[in-house]
PDB file of N, CA and C in Angstrom:
ATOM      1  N   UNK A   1     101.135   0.976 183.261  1.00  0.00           N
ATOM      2  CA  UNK A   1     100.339   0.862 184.454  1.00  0.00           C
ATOM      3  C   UNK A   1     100.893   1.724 185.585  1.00  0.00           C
ATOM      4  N   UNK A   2     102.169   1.784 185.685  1.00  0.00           N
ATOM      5  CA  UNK A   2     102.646   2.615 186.827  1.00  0.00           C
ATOM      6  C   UNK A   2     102.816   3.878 186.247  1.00  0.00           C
ATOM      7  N   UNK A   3     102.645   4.237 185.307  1.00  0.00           N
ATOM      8  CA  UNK A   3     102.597   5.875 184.755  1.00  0.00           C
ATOM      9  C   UNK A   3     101.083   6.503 185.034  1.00  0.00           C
ATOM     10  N   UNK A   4      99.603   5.381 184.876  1.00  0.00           N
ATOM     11  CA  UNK A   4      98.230   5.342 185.229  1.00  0.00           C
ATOM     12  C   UNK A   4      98.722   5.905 186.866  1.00  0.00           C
ATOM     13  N   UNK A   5      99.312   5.004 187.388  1.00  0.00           N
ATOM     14  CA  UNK A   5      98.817   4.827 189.436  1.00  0.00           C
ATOM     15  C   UNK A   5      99.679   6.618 189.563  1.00  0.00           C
ATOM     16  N   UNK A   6     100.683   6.447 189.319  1.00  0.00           N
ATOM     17  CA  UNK A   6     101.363   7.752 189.525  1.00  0.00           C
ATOM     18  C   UNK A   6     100.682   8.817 189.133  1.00  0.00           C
ATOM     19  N   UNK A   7     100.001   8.864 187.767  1.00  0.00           N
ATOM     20  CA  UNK A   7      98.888  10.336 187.403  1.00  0.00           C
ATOM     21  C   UNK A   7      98.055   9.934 188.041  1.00  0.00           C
ATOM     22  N   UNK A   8      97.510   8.841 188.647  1.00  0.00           N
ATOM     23  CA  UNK A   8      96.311   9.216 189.756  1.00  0.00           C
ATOM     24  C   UNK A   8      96.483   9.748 190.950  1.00  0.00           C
ATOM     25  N   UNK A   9      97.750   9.381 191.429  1.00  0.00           N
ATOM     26  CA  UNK A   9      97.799   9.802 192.851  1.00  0.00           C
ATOM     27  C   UNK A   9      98.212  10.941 192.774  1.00  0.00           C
ATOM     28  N   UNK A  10      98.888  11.872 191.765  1.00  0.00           N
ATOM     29  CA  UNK A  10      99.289  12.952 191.992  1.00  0.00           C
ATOM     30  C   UNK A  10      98.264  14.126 191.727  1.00  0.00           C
ATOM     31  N   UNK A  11      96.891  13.635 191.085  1.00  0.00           N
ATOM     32  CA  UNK A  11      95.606  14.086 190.725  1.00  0.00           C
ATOM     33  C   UNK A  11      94.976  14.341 192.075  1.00  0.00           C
ATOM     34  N   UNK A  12      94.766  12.951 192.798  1.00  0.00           N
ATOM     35  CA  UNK A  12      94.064  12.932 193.868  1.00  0.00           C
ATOM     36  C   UNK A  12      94.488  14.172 194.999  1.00  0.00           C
ATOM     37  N   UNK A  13      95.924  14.042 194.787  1.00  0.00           N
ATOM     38  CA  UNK A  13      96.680  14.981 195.846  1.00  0.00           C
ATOM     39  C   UNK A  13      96.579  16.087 195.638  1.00  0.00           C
ATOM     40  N   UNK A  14      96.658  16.683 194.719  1.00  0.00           N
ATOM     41  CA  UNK A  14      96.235  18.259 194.109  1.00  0.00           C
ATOM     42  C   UNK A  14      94.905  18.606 194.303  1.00  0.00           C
ATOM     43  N   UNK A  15      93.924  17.428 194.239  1.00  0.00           N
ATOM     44  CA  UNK A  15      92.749  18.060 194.686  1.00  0.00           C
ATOM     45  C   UNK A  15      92.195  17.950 196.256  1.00  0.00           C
ATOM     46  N   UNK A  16      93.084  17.387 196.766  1.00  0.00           N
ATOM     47  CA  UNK A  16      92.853  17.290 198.209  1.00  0.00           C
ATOM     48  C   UNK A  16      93.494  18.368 198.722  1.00  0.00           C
ATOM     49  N   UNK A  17      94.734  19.075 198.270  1.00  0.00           N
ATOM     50  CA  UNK A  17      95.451  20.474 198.731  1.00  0.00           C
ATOM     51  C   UNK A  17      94.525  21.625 198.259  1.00  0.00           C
ATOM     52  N   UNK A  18      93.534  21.357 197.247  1.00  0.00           N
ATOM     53  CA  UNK A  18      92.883  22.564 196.992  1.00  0.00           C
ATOM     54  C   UNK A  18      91.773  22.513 197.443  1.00  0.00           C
ATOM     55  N   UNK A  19      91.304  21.226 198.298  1.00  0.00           N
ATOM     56  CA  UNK A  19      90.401  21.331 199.741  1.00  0.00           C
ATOM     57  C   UNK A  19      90.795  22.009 200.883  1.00  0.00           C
ATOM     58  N   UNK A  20      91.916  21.666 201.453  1.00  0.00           N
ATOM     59  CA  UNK A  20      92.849  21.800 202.133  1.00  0.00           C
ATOM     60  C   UNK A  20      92.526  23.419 202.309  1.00  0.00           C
ATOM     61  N   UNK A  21      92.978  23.860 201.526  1.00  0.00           N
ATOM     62  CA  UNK A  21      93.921  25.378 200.830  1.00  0.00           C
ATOM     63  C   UNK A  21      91.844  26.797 201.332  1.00  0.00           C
ATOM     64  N   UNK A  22      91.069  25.898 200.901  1.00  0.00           N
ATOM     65  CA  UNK A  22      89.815  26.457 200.819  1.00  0.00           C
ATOM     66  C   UNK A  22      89.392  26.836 202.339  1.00  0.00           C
ATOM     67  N   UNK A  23      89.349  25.689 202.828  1.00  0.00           N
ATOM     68  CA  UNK A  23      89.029  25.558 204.469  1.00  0.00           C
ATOM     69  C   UNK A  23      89.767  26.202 205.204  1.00  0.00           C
ATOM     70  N   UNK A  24      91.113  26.797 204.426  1.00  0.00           N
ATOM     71  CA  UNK A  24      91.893  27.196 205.605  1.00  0.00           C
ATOM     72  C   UNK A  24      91.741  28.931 204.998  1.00  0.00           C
ATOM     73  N   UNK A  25      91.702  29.257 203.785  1.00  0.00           N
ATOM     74  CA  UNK A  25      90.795  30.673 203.414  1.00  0.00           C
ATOM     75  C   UNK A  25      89.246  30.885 204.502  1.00  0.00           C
ATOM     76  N   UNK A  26      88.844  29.781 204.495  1.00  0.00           N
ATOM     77  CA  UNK A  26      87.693  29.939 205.056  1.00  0.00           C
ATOM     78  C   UNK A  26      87.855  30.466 206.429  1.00  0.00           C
ATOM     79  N   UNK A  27      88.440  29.401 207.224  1.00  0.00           N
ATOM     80  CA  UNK A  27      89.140  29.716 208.478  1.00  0.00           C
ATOM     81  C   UNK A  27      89.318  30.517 208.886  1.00  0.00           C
ATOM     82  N   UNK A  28      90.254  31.548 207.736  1.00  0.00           N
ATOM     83  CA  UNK A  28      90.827  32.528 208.163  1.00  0.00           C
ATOM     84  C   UNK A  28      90.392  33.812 207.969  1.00  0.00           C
ATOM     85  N   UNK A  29      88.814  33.749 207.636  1.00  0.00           N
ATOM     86  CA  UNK A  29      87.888  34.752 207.314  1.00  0.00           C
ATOM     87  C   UNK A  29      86.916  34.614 208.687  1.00  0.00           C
ATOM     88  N   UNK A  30      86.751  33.595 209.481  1.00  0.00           N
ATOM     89  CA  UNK A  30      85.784  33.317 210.137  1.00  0.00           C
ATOM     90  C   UNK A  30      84.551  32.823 210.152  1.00  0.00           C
ATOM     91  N   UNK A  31      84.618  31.959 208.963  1.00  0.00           N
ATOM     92  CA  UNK A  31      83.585  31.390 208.442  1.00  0.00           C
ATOM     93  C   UNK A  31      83.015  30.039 209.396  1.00  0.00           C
ATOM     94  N   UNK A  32      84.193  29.491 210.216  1.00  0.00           N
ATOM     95  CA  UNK A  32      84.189  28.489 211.031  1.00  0.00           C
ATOM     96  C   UNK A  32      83.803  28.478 212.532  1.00  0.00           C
ATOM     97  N   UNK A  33      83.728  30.035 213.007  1.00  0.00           N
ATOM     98  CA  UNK A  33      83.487  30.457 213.874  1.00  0.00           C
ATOM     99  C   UNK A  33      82.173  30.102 215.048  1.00  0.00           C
ATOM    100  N   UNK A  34      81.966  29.617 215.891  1.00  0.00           N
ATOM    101  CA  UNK A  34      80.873  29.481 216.314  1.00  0.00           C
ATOM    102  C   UNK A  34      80.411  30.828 217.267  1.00  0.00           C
ATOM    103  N   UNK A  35      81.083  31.995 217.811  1.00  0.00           N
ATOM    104  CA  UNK A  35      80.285  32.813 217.982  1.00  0.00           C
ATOM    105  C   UNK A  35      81.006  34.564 217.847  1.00  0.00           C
ATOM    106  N   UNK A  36      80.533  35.318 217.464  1.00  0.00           N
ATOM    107  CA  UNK A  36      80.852  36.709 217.028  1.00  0.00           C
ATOM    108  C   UNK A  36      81.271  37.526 218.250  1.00  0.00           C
ATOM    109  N   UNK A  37      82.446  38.103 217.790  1.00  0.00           N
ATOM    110  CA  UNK A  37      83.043  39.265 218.867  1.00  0.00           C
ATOM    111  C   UNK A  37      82.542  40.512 218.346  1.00  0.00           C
ATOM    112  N   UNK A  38      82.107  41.127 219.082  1.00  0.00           N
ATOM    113  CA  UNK A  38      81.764  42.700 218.963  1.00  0.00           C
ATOM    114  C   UNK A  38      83.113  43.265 219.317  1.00  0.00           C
ATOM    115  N   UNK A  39      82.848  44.871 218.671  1.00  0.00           N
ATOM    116  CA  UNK A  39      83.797  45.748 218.837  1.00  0.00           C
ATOM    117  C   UNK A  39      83.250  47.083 219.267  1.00  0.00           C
ATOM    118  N   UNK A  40      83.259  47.637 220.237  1.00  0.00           N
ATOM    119  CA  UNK A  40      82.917  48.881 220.880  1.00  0.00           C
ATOM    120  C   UNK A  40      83.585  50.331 220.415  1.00  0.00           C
ATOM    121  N   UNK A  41      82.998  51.157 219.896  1.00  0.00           N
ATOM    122  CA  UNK A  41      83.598  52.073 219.515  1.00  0.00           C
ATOM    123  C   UNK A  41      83.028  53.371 221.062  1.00  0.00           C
ATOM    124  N   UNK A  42      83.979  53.974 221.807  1.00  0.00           N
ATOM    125  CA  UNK A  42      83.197  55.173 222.889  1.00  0.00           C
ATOM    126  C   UNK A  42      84.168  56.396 223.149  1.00  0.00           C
ATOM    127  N   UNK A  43      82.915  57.026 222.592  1.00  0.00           N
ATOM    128  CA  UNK A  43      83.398  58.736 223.371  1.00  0.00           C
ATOM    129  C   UNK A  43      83.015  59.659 224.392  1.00  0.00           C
ATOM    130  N   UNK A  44      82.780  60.211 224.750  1.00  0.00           N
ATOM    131  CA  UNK A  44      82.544  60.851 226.393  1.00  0.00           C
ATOM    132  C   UNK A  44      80.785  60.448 226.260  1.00  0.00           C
ATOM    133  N   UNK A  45      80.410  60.646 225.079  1.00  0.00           N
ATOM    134  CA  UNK A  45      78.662  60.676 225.113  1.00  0.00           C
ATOM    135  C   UNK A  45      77.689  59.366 223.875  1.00  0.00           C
ATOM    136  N   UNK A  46      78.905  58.809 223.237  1.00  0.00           N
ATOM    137  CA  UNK A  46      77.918  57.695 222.765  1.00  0.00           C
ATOM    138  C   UNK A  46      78.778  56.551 222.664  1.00  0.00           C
ATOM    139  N   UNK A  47      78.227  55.293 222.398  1.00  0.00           N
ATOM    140  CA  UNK A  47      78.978  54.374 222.336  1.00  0.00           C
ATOM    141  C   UNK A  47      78.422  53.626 220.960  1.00  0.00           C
ATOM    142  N   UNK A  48      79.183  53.006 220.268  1.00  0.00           N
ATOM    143  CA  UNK A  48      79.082  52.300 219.036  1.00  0.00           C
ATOM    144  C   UNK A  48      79.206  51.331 218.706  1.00  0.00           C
ATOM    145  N   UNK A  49      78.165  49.940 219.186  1.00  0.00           N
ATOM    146  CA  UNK A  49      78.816  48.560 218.859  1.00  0.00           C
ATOM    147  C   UNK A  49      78.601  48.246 217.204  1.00  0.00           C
ATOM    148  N   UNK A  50      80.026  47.464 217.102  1.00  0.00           N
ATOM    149  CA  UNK A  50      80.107  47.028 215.603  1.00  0.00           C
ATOM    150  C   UNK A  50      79.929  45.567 214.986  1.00  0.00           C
ATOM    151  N   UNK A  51      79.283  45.062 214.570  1.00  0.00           N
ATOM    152  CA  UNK A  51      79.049  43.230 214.779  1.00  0.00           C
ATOM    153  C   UNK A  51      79.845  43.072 212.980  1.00  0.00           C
ATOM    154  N   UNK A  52      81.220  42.805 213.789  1.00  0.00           N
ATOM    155  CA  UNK A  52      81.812  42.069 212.278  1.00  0.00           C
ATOM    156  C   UNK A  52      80.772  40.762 211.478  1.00  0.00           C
ATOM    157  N   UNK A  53      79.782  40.898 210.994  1.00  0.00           N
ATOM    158  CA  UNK A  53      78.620  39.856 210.154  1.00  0.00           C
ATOM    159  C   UNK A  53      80.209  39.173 208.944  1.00  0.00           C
ATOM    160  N   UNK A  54      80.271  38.190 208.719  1.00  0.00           N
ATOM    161  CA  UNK A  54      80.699  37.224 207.674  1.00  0.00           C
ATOM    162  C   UNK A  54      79.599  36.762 206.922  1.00  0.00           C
ATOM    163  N   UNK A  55      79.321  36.328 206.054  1.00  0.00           N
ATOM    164  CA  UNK A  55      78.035  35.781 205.073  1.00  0.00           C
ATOM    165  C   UNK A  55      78.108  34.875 204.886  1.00  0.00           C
ATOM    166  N   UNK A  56      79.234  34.042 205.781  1.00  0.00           N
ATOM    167  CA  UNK A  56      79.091  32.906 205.302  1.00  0.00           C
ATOM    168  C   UNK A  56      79.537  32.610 206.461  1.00  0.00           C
ATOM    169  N   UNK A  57      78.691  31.512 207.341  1.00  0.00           N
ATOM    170  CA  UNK A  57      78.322  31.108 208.882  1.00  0.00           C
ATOM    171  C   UNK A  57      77.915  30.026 209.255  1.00  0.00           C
ATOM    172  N   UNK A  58      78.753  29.657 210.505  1.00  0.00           N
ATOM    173  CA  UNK A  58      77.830  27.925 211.126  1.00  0.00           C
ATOM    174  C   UNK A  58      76.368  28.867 211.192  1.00  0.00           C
ATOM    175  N   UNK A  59      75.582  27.657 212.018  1.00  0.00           N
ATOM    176  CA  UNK A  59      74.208  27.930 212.368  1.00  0.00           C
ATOM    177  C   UNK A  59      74.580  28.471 214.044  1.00  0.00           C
ATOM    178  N   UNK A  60      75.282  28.087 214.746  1.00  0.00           N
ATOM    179  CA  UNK A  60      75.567  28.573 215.602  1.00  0.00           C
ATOM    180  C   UNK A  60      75.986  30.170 215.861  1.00  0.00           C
ATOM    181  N   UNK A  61      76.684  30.341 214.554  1.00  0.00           N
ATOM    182  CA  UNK A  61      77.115  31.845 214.693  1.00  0.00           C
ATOM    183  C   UNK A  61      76.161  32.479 214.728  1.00  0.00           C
ATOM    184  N   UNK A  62      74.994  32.449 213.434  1.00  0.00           N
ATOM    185  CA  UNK A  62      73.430  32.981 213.558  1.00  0.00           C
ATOM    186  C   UNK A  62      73.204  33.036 214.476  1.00  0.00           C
ATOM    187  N   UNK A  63      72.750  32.250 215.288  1.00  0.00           N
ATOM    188  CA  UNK A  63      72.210  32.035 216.623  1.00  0.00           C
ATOM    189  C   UNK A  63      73.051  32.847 217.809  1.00  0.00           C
ATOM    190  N   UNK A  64      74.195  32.905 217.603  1.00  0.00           N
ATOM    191  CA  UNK A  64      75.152  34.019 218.965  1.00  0.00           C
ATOM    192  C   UNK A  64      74.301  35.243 218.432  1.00  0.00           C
ATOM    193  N   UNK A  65      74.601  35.647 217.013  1.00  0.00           N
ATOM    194  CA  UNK A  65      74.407  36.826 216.360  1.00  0.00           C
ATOM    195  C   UNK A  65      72.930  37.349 217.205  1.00  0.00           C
ATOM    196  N   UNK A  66      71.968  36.521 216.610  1.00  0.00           N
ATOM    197  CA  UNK A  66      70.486  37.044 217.275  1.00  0.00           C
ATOM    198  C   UNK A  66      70.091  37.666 218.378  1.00  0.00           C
ATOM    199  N   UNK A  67      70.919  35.948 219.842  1.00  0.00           N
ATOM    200  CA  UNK A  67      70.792  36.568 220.676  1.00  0.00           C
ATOM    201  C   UNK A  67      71.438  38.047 221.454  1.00  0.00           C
ATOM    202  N   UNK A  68      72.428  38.120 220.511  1.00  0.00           N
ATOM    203  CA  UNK A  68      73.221  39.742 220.755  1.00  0.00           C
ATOM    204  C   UNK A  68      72.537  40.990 220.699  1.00  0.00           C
ATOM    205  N   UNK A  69      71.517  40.945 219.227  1.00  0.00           N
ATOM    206  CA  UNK A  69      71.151  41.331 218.803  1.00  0.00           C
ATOM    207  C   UNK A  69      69.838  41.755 220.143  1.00  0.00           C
ATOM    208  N   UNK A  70      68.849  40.747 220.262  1.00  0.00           N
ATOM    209  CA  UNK A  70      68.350  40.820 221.281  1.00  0.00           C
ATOM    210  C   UNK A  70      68.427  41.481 222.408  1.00  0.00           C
ATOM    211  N   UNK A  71      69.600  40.761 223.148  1.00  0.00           N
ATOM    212  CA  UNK A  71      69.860  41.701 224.274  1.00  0.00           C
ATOM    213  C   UNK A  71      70.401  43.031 224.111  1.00  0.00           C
ATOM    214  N   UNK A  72      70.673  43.341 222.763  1.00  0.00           N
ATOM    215  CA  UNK A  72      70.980  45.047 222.332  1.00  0.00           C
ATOM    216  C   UNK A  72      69.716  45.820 222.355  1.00  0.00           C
ATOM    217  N   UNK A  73      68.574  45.020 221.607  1.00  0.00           N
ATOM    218  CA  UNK A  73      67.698  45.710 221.478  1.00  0.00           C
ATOM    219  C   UNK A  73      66.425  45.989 222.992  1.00  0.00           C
ATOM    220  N   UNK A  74      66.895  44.844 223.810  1.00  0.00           N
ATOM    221  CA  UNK A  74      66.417  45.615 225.023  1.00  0.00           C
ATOM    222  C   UNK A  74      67.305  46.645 225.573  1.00  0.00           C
ATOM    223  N   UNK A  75      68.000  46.839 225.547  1.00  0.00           N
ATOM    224  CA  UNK A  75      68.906  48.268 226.376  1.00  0.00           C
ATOM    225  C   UNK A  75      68.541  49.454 225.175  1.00  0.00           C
ATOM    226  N   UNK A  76      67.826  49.607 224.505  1.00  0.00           N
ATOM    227  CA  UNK A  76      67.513  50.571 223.731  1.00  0.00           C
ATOM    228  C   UNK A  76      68.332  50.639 222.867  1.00  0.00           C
ATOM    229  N   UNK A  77      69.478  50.078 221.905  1.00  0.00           N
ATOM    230  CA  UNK A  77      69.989  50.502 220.950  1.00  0.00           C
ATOM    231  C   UNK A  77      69.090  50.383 219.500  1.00  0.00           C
ATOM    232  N   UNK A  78      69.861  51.528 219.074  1.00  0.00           N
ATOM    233  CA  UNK A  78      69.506  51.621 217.324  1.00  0.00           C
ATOM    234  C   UNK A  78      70.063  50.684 216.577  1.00  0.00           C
ATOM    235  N   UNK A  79      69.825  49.868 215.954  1.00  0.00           N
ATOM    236  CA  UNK A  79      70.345  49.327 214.748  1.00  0.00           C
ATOM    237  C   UNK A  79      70.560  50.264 213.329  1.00  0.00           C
ATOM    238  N   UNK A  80      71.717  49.788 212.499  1.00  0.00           N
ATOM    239  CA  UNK A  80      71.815  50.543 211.129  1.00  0.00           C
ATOM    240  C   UNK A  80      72.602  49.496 210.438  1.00  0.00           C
ATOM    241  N   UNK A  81      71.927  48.846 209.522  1.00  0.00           N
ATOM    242  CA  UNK A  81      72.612  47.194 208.938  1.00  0.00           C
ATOM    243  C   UNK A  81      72.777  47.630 207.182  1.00  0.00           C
ATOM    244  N   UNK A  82      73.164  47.255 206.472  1.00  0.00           N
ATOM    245  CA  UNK A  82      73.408  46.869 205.385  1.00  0.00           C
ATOM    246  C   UNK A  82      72.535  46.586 204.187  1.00  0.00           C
ATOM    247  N   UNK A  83      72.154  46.773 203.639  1.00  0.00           N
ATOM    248  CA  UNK A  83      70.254  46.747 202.681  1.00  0.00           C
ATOM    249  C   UNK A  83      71.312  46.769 201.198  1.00  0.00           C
ATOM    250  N   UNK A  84      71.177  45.313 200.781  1.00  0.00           N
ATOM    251  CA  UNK A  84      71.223  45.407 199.521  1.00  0.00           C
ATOM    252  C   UNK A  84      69.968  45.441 198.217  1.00  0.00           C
ATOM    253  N   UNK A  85      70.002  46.079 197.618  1.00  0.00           N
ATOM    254  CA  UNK A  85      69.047  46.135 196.551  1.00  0.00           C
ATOM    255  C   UNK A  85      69.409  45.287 194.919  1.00  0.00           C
ATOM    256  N   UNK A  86      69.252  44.131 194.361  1.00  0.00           N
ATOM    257  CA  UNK A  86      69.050  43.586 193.545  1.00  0.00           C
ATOM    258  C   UNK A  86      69.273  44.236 192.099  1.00  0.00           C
TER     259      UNK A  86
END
């Protein structure tokens, strides 16, 4: 019986560190993020914003993302995004 409780708890614990272990990969990708930093690229005559996108996102991040997006696309910028094909 105490050889049972001991392989359970040391089961339980291994799979709670490889929760653990996931969330904090996640974390550390920005997956947890609630809103996106741009990065400006400028030279004497153009400027280049860069929107680090993650694919994997609160609903909130979407939502920063858009409205960025938005207020980019009234000041006249171009967009050039990513097009995957199947």
């Amino acid at each position: 019986m105490k050889k049972e409780l001991f392989l359970l708890l040391v089961l339980f614990n291994l799979f709670s560190c490889k929760k653990m272990l996931y969330n904090a990969a996640l974390e550390r990708n920005g997956a947890f993020n609630d809103e996106m930093k741009l990065k400006k690229l400028v030279n004497d005559r153009k400027e280049i914003v860069f929107f680090p996108i993650t694919h994997l996102g609160t609903e909130m991040f979407y939502a920063d993302v858009k409205n960025k997006i938005d207020s980019l696309k009234k000041k006249n910028y171009f967009f050039y995004y990513e097009k995957v094909i199947p």
